[in-house]
C-alpha atoms as a PDB file:
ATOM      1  CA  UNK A   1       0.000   0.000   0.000  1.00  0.00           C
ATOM      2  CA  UNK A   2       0.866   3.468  -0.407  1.00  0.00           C
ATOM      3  CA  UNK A   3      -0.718   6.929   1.192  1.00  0.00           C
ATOM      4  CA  UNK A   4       1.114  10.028   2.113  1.00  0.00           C
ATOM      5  CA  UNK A   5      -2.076  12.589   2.190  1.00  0.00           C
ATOM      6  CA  UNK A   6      -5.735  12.635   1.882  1.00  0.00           C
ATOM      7  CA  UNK A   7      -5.623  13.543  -1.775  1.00  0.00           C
ATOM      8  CA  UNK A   8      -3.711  10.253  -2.600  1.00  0.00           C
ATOM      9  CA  UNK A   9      -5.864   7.040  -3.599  1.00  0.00           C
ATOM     10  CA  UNK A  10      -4.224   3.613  -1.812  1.00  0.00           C
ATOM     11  CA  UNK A  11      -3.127   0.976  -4.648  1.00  0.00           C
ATOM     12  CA  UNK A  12      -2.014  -2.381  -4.598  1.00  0.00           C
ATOM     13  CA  UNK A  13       1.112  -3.596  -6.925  1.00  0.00           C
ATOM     14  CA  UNK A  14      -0.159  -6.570  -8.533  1.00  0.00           C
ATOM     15  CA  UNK A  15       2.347  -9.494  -9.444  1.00  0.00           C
ATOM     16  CA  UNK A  16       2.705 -10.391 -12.830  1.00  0.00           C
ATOM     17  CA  UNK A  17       1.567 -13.593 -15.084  1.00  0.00           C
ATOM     18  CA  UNK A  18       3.232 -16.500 -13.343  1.00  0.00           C
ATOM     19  CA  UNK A  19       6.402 -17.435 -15.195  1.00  0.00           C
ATOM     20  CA  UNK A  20       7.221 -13.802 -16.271  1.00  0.00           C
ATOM     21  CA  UNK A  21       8.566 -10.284 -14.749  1.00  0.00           C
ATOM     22  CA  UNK A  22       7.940  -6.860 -14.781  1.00  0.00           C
ATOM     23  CA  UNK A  23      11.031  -6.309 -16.706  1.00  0.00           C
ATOM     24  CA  UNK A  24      13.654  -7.790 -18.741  1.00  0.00           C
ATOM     25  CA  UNK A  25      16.783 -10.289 -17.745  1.00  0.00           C
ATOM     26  CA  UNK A  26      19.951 -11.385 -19.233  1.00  0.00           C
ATOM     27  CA  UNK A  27      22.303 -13.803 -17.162  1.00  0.00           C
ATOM     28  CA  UNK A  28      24.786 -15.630 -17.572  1.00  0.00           C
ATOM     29  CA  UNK A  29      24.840 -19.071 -16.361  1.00  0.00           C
ATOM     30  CA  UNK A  30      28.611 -20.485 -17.598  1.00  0.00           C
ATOM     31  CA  UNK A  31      31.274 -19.317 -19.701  1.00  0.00           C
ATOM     32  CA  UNK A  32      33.859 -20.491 -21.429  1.00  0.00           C
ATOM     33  CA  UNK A  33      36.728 -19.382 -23.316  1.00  0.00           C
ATOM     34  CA  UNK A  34      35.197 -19.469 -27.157  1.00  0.00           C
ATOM     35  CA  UNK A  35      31.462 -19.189 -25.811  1.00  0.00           C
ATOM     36  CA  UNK A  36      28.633 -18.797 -22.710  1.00  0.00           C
ATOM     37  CA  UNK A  37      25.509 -19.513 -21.799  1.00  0.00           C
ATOM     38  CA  UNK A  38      22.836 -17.157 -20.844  1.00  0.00           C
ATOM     39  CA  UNK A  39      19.226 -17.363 -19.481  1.00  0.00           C
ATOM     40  CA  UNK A  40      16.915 -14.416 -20.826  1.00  0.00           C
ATOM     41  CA  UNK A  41      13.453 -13.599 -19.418  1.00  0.00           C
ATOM     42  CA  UNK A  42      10.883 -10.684 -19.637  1.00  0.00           C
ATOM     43  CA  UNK A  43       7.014  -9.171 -19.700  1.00  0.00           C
ATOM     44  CA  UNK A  44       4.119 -11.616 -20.562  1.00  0.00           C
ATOM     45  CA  UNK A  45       3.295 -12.234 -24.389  1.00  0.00           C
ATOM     46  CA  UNK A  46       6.321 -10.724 -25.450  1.00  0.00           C
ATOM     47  CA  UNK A  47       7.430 -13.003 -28.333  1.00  0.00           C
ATOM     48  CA  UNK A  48      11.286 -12.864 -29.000  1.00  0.00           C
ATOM     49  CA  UNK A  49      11.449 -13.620 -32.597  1.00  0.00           C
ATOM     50  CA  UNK A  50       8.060 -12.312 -33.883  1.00  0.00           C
ATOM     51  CA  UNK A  51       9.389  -8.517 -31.884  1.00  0.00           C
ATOM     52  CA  UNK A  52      12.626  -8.719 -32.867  1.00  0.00           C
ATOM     53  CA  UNK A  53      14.385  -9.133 -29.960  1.00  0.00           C
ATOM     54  CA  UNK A  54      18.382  -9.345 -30.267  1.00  0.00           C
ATOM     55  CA  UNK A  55      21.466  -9.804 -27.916  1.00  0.00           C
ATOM     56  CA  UNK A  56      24.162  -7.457 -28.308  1.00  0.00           C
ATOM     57  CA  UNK A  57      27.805  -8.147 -26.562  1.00  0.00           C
ATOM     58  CA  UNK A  58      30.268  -4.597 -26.030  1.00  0.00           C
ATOM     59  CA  UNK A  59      33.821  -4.700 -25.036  1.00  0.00           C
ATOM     60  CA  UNK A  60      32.515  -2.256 -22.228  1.00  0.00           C
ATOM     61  CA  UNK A  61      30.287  -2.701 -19.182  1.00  0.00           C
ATOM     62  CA  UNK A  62      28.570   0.773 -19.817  1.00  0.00           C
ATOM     63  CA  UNK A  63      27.473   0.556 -23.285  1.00  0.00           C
ATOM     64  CA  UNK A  64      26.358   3.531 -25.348  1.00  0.00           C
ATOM     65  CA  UNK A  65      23.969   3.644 -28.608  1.00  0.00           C
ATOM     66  CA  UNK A  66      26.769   5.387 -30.117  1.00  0.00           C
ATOM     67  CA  UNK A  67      28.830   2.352 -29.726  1.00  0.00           C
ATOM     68  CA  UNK A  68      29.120  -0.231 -31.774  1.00  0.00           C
ATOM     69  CA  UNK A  69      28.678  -3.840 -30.351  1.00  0.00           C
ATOM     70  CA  UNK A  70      31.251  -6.608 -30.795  1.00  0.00           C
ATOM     71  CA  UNK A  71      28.373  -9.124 -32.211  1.00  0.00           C
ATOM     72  CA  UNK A  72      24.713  -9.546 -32.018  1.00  0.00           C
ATOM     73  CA  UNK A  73      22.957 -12.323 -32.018  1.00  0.00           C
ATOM     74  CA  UNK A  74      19.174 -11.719 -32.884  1.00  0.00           C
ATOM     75  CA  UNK A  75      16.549 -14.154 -31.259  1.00  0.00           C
ATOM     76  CA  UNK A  76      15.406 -17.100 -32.984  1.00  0.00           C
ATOM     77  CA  UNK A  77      12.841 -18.602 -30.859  1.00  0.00           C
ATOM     78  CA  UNK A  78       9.624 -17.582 -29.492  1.00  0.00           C
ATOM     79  CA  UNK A  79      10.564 -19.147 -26.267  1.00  0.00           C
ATOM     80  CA  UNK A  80      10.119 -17.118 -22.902  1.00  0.00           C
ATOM     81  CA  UNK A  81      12.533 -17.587 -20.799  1.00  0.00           C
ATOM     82  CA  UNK A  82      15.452 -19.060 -22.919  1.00  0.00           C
ATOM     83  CA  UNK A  83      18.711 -20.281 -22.371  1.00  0.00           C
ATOM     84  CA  UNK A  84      21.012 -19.761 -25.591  1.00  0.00           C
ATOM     85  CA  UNK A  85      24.702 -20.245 -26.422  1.00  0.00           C
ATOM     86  CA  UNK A  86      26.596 -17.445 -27.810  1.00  0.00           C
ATOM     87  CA  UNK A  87      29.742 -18.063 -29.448  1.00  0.00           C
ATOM     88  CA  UNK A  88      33.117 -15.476 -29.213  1.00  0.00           C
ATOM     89  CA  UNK A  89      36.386 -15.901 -28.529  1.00  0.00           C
ATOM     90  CA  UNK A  90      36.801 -14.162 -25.525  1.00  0.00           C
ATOM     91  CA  UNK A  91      39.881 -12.272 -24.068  1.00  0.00           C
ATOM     92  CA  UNK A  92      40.650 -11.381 -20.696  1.00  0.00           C
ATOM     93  CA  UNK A  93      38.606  -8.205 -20.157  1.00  0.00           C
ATOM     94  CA  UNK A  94      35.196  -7.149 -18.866  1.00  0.00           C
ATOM     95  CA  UNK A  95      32.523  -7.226 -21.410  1.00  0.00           C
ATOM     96  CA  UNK A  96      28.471  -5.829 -21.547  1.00  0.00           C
ATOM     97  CA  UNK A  97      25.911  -8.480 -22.615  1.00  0.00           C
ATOM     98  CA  UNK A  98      22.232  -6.331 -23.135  1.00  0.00           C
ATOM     99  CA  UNK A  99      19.133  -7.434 -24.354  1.00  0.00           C
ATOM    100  CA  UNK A 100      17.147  -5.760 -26.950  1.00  0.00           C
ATOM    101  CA  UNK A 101      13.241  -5.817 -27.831  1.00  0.00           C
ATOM    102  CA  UNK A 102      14.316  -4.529 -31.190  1.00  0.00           C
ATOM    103  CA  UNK A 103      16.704  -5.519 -33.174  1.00  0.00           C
ATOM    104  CA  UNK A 104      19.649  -2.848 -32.347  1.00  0.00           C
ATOM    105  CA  UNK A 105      20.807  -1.288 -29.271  1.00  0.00           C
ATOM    106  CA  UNK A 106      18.512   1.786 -29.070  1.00  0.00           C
ATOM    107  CA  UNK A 107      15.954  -0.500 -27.348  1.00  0.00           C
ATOM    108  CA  UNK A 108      19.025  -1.786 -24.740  1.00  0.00           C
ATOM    109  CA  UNK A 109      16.754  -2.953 -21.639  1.00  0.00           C
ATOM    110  CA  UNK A 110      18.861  -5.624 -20.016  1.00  0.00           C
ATOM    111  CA  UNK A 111      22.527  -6.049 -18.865  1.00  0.00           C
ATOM    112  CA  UNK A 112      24.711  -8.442 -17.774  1.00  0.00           C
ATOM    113  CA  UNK A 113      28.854  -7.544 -16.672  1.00  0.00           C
ATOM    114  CA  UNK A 114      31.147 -10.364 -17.916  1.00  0.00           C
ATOM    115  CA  UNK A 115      34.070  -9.861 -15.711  1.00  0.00           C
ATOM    116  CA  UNK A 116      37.228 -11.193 -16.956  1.00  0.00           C
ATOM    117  CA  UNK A 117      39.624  -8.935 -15.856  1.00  0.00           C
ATOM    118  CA  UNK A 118      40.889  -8.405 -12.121  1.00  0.00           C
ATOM    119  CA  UNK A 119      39.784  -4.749 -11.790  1.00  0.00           C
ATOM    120  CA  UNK A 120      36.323  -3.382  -9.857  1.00  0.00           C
ATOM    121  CA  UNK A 121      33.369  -3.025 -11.362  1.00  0.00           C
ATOM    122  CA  UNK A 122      31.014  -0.751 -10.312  1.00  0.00           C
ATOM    123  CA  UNK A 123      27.237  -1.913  -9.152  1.00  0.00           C
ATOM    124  CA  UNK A 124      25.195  -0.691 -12.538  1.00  0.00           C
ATOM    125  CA  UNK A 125      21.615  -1.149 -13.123  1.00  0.00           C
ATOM    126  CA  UNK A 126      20.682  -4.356 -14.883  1.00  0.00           C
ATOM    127  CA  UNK A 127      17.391  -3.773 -16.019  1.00  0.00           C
ATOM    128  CA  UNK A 128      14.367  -0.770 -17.110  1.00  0.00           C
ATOM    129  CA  UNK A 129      12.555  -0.556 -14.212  1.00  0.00           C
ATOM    130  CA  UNK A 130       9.336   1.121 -12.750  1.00  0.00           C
ATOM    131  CA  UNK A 131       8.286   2.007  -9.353  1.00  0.00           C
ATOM    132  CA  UNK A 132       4.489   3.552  -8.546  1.00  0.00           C
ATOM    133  CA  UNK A 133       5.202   6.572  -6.194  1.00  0.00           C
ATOM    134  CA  UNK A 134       1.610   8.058  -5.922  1.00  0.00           C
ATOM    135  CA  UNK A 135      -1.708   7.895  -7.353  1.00  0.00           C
ATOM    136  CA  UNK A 136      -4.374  10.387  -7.055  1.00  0.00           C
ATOM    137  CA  UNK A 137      -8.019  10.629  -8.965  1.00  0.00           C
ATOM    138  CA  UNK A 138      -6.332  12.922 -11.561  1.00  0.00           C
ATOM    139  CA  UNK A 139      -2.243  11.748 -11.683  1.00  0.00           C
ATOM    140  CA  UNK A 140      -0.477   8.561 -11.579  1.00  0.00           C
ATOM    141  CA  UNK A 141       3.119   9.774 -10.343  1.00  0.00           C
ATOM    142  CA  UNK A 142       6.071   7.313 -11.610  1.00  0.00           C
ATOM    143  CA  UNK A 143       9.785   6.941 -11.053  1.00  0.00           C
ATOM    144  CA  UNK A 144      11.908   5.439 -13.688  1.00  0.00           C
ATOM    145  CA  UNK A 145      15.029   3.948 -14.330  1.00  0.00           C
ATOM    146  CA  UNK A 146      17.274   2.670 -17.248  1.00  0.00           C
ATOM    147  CA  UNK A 147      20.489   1.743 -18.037  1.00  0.00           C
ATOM    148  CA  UNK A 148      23.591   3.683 -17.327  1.00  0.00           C
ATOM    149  CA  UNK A 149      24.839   4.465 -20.869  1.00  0.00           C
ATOM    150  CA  UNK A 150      21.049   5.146 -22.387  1.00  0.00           C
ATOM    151  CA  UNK A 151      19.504   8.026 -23.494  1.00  0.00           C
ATOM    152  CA  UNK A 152      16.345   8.068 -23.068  1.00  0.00           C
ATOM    153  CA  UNK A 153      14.653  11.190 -24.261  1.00  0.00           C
ATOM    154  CA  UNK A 154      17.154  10.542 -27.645  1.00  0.00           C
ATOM    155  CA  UNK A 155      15.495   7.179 -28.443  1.00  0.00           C
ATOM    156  CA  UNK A 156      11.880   8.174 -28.150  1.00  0.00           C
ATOM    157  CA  UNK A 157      11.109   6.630 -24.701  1.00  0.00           C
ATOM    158  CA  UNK A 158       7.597   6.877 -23.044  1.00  0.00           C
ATOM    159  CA  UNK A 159       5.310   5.494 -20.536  1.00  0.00           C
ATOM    160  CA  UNK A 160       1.936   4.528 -21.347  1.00  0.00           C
ATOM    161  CA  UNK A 161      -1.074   3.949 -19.444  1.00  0.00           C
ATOM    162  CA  UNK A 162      -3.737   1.206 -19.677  1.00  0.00           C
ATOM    163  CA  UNK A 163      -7.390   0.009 -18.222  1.00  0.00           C
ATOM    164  CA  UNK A 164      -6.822  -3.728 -16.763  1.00  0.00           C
ATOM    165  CA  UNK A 165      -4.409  -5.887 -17.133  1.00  0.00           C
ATOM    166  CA  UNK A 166      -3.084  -5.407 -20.216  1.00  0.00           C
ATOM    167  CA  UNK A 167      -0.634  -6.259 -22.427  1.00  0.00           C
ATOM    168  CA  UNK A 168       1.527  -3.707 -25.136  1.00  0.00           C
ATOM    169  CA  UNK A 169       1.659  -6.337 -27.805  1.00  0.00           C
ATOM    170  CA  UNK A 170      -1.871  -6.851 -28.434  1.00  0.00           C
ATOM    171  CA  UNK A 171      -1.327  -2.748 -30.645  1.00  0.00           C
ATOM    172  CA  UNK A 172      -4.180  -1.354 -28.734  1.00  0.00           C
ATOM    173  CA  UNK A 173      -3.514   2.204 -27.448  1.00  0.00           C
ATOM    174  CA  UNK A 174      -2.639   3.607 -24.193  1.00  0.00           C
ATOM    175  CA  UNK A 175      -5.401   5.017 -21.918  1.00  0.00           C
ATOM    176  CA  UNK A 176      -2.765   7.961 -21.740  1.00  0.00           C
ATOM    177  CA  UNK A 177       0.799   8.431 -22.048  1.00  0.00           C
ATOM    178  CA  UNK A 178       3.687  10.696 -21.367  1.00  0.00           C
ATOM    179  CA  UNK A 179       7.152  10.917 -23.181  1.00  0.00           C
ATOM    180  CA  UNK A 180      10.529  10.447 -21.051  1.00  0.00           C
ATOM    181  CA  UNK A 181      11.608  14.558 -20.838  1.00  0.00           C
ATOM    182  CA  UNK A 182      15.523  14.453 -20.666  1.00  0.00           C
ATOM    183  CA  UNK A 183      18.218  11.941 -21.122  1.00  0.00           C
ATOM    184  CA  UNK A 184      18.770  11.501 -17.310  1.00  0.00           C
ATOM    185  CA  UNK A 185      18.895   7.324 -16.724  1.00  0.00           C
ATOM    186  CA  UNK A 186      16.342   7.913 -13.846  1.00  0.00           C
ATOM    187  CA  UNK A 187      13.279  10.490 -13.033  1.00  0.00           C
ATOM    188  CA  UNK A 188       9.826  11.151 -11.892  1.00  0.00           C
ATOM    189  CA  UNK A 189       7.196  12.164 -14.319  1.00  0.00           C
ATOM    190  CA  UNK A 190       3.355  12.738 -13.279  1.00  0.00           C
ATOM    191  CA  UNK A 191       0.752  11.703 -15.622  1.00  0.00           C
ATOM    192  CA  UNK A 192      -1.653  14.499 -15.477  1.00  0.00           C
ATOM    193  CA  UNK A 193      -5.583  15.186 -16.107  1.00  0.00           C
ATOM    194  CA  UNK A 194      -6.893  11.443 -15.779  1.00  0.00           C
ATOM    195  CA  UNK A 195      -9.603  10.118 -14.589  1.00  0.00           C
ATOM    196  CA  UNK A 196      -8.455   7.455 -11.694  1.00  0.00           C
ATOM    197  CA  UNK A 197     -11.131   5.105 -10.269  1.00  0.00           C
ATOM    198  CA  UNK A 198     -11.333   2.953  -6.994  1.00  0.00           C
ATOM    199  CA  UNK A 199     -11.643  -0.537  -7.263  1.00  0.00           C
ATOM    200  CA  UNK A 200      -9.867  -0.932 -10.788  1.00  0.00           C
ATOM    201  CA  UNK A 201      -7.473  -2.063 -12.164  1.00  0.00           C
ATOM    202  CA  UNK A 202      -4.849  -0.832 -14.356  1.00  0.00           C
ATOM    203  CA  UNK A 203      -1.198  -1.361 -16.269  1.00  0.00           C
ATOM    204  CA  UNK A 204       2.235   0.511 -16.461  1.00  0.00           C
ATOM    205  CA  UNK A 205       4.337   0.127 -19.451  1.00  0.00           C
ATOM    206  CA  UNK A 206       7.547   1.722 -20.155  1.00  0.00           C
ATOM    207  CA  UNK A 207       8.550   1.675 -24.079  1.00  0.00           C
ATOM    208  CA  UNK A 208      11.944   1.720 -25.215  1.00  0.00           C
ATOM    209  CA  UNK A 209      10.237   3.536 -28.480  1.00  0.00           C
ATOM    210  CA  UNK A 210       8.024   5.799 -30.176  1.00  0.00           C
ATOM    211  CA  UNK A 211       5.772   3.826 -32.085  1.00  0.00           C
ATOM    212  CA  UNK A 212       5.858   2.797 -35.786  1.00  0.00           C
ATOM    213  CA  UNK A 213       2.807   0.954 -37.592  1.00  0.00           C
ATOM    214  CA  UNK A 214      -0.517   1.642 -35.593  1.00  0.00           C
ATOM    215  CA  UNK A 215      -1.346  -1.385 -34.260  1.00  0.00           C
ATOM    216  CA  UNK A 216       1.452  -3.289 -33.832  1.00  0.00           C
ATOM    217  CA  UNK A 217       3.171  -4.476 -30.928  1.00  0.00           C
ATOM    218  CA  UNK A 218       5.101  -2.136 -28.407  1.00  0.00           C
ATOM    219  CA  UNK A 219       9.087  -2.250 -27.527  1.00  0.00           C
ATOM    220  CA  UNK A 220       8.224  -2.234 -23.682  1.00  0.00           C
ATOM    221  CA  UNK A 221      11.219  -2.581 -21.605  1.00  0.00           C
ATOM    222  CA  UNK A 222       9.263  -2.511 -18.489  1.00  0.00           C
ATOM    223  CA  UNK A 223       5.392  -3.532 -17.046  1.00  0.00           C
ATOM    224  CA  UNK A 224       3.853  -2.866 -13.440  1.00  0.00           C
ATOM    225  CA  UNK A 225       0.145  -3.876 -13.030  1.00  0.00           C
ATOM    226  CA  UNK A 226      -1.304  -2.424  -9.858  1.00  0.00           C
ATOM    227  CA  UNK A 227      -4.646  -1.434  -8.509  1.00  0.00           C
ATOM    228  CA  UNK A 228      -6.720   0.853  -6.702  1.00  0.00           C
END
């Protein structure tokens, strides 16, 4: 639950379909010297393949969209989660594995360090997350974060609002929505002038882009269901 004043409405985060997350993960489960293995897992009905979805590996642990990665391996499976082995010959360095829900790095959602190399690595965020700070009958406020190197005002990010439990690859259109105002890889942004009701329910998405073809599915990087 969460209240700070009498104009706030309580809500309830709700969990997501079992077998899924509110965001996107990339781990890595073994390596080896020509190759690892890595688990990936994200949002419900997301299909890898069919969205485009891609792996991307960087010879830096703070990768950029200006920077170009060492390989990347698109998705070949609708599978959800998915173990996969990527092939490289690696050296003795740190490396950046993200995921994508596109098919290049300007939809970066995920990250995982590979360290090789005997030096410290500083604790970076691993995934696009959301966090519900306050809800009132008129605003939804909502704190944000993304990866380290991303720009997210530069690649068109939003955060859309939907009635129920929905889903952002089914191409129907947000309730309202608000885009991401700097390149800062966290904030707080208020969705204004709505019309919030008790005892409903309703669904968070943060996309990694604006939109192309009406109707087709989203590039969320992020999902938080919750209710009132």
């Amino acid at each position: 639950m969460a209240r700070t004043d009498a104009d706030e409405i309580p809500f309830k985060i709700e969990d997501p379909p079992e077998g899924s997350l509110n965001w996107f993960s990339i781990k890595v489960l073994s390596q080896a010297k020509d190759h690892i293995l890595v688990d990936c897992n994200g949002i419900a009905g997301n299909r890898p393949m069919s969205n485009e979805n891609s792996i991307a590996l960087w010879d830096t642990t703070v990768p950029t969209t200006k920077d170009r990665p060492l390989r990347l391996y698109h998705c070949k499976t609708e599978d959800q989660p998915n173990r996969r082995t990527l092939q490289f010959e690696f050296e003795p360095l740190n490396y950046g594995l993200t995921y994508q829900v596109g098919p290049d790095a300007t939809t970066m959602c995920a990250l995982a360090v590979i360290a090789n190399a005997p030096t410290a690595i500083a604790a970076l965020p691993l995934d696009v997350r959301l966090t519900l700070r306050a809800v009132t009958r008129t605003s939804i406020q909502v704190q944000y974060s993304v990866l380290s190197g991303y720009l997210p005002r530069a690649n068109g990010n939003w955060i859309g609002l939907w009635h129920g439990s929905a889903s952002p690859y089914t191409g129907v259109r947000p309730a309202a929505s608000l885009d991401i105002p700097d390149d800062q890889n966290m904030g707080v942004v208020t969705l204004d002038n709505l019309n919030i009701l008790t005892d409903f329910s309703y669904t968070l998405v943060y996309v990694m882009k604006q939109p192309g073809t009406p109707g087709m599915p989203l590039a969320a990087g992020s999902i938080l269901y919750f209710s009132t």
